[in-house]
PDB file of N, CA and C in Angstrom:
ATOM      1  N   UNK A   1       4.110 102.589  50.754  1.00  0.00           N
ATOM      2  CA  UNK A   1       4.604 102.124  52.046  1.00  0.00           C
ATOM      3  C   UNK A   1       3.663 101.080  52.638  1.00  0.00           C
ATOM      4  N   UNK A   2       4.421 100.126  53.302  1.00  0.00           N
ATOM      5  CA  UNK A   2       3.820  98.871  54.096  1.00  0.00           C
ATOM      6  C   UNK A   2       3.645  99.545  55.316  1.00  0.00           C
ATOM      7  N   UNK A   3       2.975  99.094  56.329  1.00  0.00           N
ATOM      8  CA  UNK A   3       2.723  99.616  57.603  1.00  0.00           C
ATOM      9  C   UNK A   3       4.117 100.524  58.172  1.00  0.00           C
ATOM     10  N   UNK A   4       3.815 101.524  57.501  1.00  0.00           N
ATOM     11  CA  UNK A   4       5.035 102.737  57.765  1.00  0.00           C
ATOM     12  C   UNK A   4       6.538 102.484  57.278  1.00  0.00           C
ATOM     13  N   UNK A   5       7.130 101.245  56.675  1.00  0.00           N
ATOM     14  CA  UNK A   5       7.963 101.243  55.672  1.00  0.00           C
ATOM     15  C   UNK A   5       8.214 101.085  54.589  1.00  0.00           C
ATOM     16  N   UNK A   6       9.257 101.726  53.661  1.00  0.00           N
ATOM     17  CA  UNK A   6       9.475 102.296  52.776  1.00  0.00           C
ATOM     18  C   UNK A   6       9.363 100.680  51.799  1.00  0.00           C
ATOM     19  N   UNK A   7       8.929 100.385  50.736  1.00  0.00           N
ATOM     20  CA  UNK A   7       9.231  99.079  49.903  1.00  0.00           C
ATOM     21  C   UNK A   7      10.378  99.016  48.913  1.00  0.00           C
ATOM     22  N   UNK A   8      10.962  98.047  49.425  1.00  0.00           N
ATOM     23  CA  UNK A   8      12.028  97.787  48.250  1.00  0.00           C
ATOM     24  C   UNK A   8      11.289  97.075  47.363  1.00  0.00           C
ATOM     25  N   UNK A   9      12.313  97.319  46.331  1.00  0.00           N
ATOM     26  CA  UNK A   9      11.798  96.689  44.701  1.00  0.00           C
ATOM     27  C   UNK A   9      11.996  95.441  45.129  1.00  0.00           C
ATOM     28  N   UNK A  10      10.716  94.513  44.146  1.00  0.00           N
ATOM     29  CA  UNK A  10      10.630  93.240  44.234  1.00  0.00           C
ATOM     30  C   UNK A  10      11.729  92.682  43.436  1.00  0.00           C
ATOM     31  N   UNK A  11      12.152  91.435  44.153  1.00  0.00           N
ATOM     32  CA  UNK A  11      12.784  90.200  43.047  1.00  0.00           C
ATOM     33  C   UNK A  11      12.014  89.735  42.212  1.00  0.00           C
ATOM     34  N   UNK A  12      12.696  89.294  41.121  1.00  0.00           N
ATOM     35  CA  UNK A  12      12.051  88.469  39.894  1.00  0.00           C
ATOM     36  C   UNK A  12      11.155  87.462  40.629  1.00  0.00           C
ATOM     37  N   UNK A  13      11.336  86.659  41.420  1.00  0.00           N
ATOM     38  CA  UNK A  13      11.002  85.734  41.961  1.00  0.00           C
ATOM     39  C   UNK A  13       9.665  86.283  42.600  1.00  0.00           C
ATOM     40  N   UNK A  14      10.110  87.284  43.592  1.00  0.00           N
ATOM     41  CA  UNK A  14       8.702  87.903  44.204  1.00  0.00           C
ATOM     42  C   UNK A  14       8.106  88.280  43.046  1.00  0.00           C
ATOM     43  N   UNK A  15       8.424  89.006  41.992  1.00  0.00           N
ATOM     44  CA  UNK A  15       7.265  89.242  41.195  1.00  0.00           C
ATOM     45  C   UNK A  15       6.653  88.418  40.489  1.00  0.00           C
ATOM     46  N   UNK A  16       7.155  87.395  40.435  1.00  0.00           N
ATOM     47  CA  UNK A  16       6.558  85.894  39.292  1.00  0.00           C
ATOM     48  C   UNK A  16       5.564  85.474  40.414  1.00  0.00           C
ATOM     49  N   UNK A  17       5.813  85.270  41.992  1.00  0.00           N
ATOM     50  CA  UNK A  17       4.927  84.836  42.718  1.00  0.00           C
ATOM     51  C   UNK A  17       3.359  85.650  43.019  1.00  0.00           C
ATOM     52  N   UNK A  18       3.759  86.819  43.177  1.00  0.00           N
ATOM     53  CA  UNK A  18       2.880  87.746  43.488  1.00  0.00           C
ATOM     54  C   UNK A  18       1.707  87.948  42.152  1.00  0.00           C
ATOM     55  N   UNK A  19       2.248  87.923  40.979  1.00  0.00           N
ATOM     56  CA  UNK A  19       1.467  87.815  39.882  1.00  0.00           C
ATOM     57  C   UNK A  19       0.648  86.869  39.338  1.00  0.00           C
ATOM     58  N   UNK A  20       0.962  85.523  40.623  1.00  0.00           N
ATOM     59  CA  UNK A  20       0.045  83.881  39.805  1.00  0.00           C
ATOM     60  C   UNK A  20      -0.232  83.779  41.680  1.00  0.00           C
ATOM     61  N   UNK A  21      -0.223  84.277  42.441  1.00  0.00           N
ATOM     62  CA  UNK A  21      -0.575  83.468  43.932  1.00  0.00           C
ATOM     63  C   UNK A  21      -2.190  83.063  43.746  1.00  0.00           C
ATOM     64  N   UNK A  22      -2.840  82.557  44.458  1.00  0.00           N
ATOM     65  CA  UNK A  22      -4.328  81.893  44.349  1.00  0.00           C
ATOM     66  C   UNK A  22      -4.635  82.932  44.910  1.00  0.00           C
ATOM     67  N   UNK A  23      -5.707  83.696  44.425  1.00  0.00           N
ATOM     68  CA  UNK A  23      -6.288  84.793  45.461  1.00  0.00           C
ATOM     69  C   UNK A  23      -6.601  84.414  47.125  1.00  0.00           C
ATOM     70  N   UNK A  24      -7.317  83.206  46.738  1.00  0.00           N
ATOM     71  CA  UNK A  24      -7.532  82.915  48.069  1.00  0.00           C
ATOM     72  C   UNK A  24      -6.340  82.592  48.776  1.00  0.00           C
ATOM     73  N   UNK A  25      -5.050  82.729  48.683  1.00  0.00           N
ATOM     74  CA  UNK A  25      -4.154  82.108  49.371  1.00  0.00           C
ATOM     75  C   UNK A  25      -2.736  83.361  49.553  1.00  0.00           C
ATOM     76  N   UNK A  26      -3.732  84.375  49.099  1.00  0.00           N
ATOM     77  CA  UNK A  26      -2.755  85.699  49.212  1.00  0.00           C
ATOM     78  C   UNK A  26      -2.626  86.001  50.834  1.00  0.00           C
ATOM     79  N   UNK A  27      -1.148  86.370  51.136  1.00  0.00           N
ATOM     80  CA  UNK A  27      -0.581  86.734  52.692  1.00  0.00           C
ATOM     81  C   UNK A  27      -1.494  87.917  52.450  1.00  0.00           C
ATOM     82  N   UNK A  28      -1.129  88.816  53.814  1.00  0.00           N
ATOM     83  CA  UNK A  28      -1.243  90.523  53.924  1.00  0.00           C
ATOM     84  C   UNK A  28       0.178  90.703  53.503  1.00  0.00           C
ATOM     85  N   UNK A  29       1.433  89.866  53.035  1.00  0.00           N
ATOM     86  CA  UNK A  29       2.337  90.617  52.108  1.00  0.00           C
ATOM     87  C   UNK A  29       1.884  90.699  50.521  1.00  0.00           C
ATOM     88  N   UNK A  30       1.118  90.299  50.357  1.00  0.00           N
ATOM     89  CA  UNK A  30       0.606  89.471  48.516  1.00  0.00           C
ATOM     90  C   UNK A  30      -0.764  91.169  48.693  1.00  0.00           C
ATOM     91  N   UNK A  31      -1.047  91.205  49.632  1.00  0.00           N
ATOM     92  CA  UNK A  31      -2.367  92.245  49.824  1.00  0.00           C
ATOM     93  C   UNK A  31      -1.879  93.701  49.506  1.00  0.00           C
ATOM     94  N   UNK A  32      -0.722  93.476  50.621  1.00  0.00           N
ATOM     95  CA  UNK A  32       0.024  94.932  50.932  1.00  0.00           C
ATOM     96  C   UNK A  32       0.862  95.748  49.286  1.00  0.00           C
ATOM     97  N   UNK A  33       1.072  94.991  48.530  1.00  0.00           N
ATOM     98  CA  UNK A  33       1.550  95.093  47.376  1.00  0.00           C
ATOM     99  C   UNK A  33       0.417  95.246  46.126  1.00  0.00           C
ATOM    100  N   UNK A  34      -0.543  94.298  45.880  1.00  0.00           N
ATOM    101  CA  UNK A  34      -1.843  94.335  45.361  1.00  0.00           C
ATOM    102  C   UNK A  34      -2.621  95.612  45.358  1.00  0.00           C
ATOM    103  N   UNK A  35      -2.554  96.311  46.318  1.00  0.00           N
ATOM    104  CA  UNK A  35      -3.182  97.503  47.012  1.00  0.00           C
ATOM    105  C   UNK A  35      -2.667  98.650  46.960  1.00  0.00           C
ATOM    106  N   UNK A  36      -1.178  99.029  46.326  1.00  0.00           N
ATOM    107  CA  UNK A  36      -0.731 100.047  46.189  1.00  0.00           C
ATOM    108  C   UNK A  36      -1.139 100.571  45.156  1.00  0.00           C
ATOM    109  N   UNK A  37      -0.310 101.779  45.246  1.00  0.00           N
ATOM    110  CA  UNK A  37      -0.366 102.355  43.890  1.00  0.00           C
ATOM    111  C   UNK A  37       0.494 102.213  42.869  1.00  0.00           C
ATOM    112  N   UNK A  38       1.281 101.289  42.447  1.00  0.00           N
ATOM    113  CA  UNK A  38       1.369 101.161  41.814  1.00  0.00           C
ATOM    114  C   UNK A  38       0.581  99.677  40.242  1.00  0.00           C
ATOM    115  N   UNK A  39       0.254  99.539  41.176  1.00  0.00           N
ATOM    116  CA  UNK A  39      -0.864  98.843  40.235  1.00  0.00           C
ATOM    117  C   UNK A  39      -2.189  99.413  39.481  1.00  0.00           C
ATOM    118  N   UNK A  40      -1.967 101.032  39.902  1.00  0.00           N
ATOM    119  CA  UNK A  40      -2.673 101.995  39.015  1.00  0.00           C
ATOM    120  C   UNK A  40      -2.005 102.186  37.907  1.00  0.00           C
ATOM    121  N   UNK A  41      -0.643 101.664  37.752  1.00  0.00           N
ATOM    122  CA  UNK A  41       0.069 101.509  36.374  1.00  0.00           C
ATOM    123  C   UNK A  41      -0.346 100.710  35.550  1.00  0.00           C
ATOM    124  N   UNK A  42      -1.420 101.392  34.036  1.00  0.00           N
ATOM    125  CA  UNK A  42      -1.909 100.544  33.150  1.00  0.00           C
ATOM    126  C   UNK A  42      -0.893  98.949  32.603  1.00  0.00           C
ATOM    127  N   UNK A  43       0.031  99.204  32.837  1.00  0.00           N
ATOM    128  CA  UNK A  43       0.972  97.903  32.265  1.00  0.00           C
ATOM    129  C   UNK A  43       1.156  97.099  33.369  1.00  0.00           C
ATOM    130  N   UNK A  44       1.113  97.703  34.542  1.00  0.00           N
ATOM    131  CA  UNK A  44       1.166  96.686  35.489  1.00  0.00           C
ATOM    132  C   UNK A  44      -0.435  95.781  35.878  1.00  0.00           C
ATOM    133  N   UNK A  45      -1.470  96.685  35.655  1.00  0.00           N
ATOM    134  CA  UNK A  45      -2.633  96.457  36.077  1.00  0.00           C
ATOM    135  C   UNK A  45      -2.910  95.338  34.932  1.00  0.00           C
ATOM    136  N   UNK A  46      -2.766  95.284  33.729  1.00  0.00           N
ATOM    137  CA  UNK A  46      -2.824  94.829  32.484  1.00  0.00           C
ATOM    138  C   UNK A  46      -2.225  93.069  32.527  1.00  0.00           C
ATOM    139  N   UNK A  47      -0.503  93.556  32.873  1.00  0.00           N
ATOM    140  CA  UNK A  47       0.213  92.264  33.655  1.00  0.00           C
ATOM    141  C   UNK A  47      -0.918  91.389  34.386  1.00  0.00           C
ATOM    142  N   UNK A  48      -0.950  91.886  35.508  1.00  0.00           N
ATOM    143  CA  UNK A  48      -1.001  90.902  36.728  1.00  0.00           C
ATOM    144  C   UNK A  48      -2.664  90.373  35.903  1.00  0.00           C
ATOM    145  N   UNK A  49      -3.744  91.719  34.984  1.00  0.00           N
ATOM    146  CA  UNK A  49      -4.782  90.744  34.752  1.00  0.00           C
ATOM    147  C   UNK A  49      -4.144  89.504  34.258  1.00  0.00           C
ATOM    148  N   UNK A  50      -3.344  89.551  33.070  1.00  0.00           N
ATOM    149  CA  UNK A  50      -3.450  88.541  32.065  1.00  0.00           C
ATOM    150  C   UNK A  50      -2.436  87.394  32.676  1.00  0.00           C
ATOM    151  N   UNK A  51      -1.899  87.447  33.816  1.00  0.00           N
ATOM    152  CA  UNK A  51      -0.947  86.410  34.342  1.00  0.00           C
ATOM    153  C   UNK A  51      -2.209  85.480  35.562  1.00  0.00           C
ATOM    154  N   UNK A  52      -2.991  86.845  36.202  1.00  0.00           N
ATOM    155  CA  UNK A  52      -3.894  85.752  36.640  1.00  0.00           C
ATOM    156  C   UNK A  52      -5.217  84.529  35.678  1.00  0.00           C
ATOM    157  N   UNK A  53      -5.108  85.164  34.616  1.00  0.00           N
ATOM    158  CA  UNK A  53      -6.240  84.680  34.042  1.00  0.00           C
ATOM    159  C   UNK A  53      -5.452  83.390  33.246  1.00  0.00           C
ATOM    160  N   UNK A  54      -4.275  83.714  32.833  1.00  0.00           N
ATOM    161  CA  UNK A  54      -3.424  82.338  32.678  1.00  0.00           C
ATOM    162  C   UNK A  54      -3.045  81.471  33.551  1.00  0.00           C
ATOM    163  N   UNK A  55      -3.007  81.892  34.959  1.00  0.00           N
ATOM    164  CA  UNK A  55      -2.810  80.635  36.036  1.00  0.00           C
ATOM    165  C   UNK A  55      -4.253  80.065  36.309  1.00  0.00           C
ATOM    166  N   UNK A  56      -5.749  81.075  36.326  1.00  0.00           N
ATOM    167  CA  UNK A  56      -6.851  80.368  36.367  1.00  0.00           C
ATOM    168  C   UNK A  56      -7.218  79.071  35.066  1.00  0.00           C
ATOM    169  N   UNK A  57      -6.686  79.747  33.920  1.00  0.00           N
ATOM    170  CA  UNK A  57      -6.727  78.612  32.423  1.00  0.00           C
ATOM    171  C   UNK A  57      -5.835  77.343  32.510  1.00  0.00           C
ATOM    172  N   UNK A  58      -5.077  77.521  33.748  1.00  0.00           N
ATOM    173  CA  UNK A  58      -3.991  76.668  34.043  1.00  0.00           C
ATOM    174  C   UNK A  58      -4.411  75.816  35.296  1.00  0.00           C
ATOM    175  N   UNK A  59      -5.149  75.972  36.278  1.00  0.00           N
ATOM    176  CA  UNK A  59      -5.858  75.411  37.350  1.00  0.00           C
ATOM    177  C   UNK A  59      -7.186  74.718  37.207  1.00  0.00           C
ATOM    178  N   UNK A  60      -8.034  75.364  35.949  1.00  0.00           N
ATOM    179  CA  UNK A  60      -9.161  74.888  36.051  1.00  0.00           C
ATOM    180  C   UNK A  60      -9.120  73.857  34.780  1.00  0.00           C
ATOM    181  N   UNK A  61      -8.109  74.092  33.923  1.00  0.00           N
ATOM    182  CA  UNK A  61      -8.013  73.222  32.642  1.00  0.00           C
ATOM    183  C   UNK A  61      -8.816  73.675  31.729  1.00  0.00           C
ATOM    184  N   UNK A  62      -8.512  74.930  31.389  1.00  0.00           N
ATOM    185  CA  UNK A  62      -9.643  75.676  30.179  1.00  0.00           C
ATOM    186  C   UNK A  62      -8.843  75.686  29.216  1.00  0.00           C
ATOM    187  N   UNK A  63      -8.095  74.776  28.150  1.00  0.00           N
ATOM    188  CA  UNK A  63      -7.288  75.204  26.983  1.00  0.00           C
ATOM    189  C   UNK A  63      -7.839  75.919  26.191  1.00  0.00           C
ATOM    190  N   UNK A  64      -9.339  75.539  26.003  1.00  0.00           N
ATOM    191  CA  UNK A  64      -9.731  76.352  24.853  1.00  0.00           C
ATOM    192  C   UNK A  64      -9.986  77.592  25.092  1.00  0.00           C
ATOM    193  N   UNK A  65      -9.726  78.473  26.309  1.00  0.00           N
ATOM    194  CA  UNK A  65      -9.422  80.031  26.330  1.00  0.00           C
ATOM    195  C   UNK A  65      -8.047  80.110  25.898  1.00  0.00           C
ATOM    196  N   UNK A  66      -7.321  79.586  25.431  1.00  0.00           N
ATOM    197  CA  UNK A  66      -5.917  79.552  25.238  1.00  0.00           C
ATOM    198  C   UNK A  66      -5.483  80.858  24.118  1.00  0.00           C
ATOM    199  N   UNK A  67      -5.761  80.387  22.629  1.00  0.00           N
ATOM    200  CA  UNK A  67      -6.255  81.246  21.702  1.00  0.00           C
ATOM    201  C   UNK A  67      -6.663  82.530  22.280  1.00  0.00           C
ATOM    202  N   UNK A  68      -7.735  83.097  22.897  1.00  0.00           N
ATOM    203  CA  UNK A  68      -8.529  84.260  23.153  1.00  0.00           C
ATOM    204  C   UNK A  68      -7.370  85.212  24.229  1.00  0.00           C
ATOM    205  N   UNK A  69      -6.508  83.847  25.126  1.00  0.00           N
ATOM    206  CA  UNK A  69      -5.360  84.742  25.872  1.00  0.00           C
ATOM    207  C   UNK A  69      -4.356  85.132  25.213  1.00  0.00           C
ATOM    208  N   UNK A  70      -4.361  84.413  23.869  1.00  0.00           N
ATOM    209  CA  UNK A  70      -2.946  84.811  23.097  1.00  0.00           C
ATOM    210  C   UNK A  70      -3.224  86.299  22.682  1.00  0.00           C
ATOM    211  N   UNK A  71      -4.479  85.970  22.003  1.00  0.00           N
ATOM    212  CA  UNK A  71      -4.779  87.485  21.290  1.00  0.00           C
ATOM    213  C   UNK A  71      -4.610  88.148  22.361  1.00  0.00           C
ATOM    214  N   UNK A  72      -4.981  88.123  23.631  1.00  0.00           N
ATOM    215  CA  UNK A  72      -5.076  89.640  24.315  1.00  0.00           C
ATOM    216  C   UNK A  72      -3.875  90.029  24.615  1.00  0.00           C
ATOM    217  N   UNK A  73      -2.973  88.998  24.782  1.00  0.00           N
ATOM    218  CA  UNK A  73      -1.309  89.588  25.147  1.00  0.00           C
ATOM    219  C   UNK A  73      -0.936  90.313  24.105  1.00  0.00           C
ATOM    220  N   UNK A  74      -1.296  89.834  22.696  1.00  0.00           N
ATOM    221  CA  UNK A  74      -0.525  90.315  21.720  1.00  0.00           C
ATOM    222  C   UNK A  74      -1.678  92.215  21.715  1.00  0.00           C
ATOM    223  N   UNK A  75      -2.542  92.123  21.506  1.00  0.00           N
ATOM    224  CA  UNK A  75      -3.482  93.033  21.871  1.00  0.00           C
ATOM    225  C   UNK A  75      -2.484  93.838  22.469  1.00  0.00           C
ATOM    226  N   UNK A  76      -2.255  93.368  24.122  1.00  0.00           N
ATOM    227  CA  UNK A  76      -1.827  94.712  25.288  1.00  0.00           C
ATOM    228  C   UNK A  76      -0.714  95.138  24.348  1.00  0.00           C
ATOM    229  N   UNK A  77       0.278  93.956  24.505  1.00  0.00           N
ATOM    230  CA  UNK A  77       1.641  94.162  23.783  1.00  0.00           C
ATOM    231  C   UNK A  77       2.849  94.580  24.621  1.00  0.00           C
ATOM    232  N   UNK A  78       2.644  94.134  25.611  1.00  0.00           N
ATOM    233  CA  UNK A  78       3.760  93.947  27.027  1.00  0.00           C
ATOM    234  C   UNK A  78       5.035  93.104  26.667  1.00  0.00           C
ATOM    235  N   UNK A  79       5.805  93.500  26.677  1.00  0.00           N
ATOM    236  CA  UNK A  79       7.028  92.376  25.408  1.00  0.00           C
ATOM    237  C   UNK A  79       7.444  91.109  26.916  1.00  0.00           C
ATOM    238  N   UNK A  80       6.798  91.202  28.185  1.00  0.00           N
ATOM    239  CA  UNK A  80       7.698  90.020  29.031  1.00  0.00           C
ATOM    240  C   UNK A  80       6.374  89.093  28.218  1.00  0.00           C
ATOM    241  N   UNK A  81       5.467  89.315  28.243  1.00  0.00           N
ATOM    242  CA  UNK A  81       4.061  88.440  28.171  1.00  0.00           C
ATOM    243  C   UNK A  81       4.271  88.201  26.956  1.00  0.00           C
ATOM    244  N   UNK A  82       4.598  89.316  25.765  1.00  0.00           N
ATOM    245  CA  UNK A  82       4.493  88.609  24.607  1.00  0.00           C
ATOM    246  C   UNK A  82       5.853  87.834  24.163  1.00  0.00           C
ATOM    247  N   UNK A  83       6.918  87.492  25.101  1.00  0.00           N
ATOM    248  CA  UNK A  83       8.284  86.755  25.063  1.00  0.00           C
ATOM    249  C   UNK A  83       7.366  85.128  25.447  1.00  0.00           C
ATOM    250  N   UNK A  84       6.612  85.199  26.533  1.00  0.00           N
ATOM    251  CA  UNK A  84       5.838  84.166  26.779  1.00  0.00           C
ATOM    252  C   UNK A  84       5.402  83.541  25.930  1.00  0.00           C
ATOM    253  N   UNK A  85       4.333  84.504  25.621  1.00  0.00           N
ATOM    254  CA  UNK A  85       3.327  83.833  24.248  1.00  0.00           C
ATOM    255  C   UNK A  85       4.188  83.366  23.249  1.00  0.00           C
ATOM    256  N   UNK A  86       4.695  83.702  22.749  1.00  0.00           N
ATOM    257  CA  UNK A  86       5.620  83.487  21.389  1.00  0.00           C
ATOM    258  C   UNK A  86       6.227  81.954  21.545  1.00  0.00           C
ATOM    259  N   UNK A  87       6.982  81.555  23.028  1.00  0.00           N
ATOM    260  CA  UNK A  87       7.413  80.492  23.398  1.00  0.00           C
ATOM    261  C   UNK A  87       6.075  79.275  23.709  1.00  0.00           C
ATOM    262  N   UNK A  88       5.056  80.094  23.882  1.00  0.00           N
ATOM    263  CA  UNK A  88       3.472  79.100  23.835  1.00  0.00           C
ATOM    264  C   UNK A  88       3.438  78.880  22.632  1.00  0.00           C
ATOM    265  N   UNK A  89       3.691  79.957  21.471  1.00  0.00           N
ATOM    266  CA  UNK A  89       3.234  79.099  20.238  1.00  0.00           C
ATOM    267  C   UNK A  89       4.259  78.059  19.671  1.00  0.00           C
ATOM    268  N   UNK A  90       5.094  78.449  20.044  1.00  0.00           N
ATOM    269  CA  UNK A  90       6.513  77.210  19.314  1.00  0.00           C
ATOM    270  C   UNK A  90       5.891  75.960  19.582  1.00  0.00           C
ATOM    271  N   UNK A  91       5.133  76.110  20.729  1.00  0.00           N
ATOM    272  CA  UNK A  91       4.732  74.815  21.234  1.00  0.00           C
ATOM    273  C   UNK A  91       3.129  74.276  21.583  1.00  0.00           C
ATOM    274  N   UNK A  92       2.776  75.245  20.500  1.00  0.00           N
ATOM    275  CA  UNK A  92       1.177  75.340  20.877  1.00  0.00           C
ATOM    276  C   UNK A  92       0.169  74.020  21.186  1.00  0.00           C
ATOM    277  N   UNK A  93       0.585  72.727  20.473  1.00  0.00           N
ATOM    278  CA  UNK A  93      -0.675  71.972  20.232  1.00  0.00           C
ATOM    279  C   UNK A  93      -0.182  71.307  21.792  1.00  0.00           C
ATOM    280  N   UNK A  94       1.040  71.020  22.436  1.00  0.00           N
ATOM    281  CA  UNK A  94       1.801  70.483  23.635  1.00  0.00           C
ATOM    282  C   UNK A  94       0.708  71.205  24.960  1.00  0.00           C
ATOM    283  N   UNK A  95       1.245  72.460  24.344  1.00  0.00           N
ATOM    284  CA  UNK A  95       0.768  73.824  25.681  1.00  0.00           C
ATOM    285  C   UNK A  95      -1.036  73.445  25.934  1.00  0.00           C
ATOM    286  N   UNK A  96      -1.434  73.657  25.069  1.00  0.00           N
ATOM    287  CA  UNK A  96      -3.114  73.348  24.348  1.00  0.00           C
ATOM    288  C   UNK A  96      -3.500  72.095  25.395  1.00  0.00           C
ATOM    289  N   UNK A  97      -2.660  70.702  25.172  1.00  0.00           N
ATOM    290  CA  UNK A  97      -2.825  69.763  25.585  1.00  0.00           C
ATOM    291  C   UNK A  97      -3.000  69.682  27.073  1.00  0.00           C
ATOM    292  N   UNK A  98      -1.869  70.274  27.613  1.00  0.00           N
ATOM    293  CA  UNK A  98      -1.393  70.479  29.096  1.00  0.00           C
ATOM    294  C   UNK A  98      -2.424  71.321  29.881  1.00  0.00           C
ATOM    295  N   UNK A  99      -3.262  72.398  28.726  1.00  0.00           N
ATOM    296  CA  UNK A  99      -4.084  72.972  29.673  1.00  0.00           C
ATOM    297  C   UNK A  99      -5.412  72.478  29.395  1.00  0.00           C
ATOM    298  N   UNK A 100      -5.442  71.526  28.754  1.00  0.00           N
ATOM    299  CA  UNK A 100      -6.965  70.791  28.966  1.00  0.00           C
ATOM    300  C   UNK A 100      -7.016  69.213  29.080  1.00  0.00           C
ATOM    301  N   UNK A 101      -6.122  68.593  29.056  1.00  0.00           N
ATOM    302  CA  UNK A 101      -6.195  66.925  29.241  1.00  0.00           C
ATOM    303  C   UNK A 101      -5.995  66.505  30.920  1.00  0.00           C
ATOM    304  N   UNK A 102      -6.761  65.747  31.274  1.00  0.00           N
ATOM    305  CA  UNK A 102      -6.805  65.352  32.659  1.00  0.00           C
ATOM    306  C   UNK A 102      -5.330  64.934  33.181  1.00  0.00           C
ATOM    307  N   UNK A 103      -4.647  64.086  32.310  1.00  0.00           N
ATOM    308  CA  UNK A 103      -3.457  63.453  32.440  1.00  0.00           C
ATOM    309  C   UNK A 103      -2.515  64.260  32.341  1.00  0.00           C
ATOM    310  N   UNK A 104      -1.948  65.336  31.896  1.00  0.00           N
ATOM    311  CA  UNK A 104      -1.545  65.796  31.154  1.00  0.00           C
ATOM    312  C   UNK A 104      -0.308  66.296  31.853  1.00  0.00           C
TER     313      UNK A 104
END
């Protein structure tokens, strides 16, 4: 519960947002959700690591953690993340590019 009400289930949308927001740029709705319990759920806790650490590889331009994030998705073995990855490799040397070329 949020300040005494009950939470409805997130939209796809809320959950794609809530899982890549900038920490620093999280509401007290991005907090209020972050903070429950259900993010004591190993697959969820697991999620949101490996979605933030792909929007940080994606902000700071680290391709070459790229590789080391593949393995860990495939590692957890979360099938939305590893539907992801799989579509990263079709396109790996593109993806690679995008997360480390200035221009890109």
């Amino acid at each position: 519960m949020i300040l005494g009400k009950q939470r409805q289930a997130l939209t796809p949308l809320q959950a794609a947002r809530l899982m890549t927001v900038v920490p620093t740029q999280r509401s007290p709705w991005h907090e209020g959700y972050l903070t429950c319990p259900g993010l004591a759920d190993p697959d969820i806790a697991q999620t949101y690591a490996l979605a933030q650490a792909f929007a940080e590889m994606l902000r700071t331009r680290q391709g070459t953690q790229l590789e080391d994030w593949l393995a860990q998705v495939q590692e957890k073995g979360i099938p939305e993340l590893l539907s992801f990855a799989n579509g990263i490799r079709k396109d790996y040397e593109a993806v690679k590019a995008g997360l480390t070329l200035e221009w890109s």
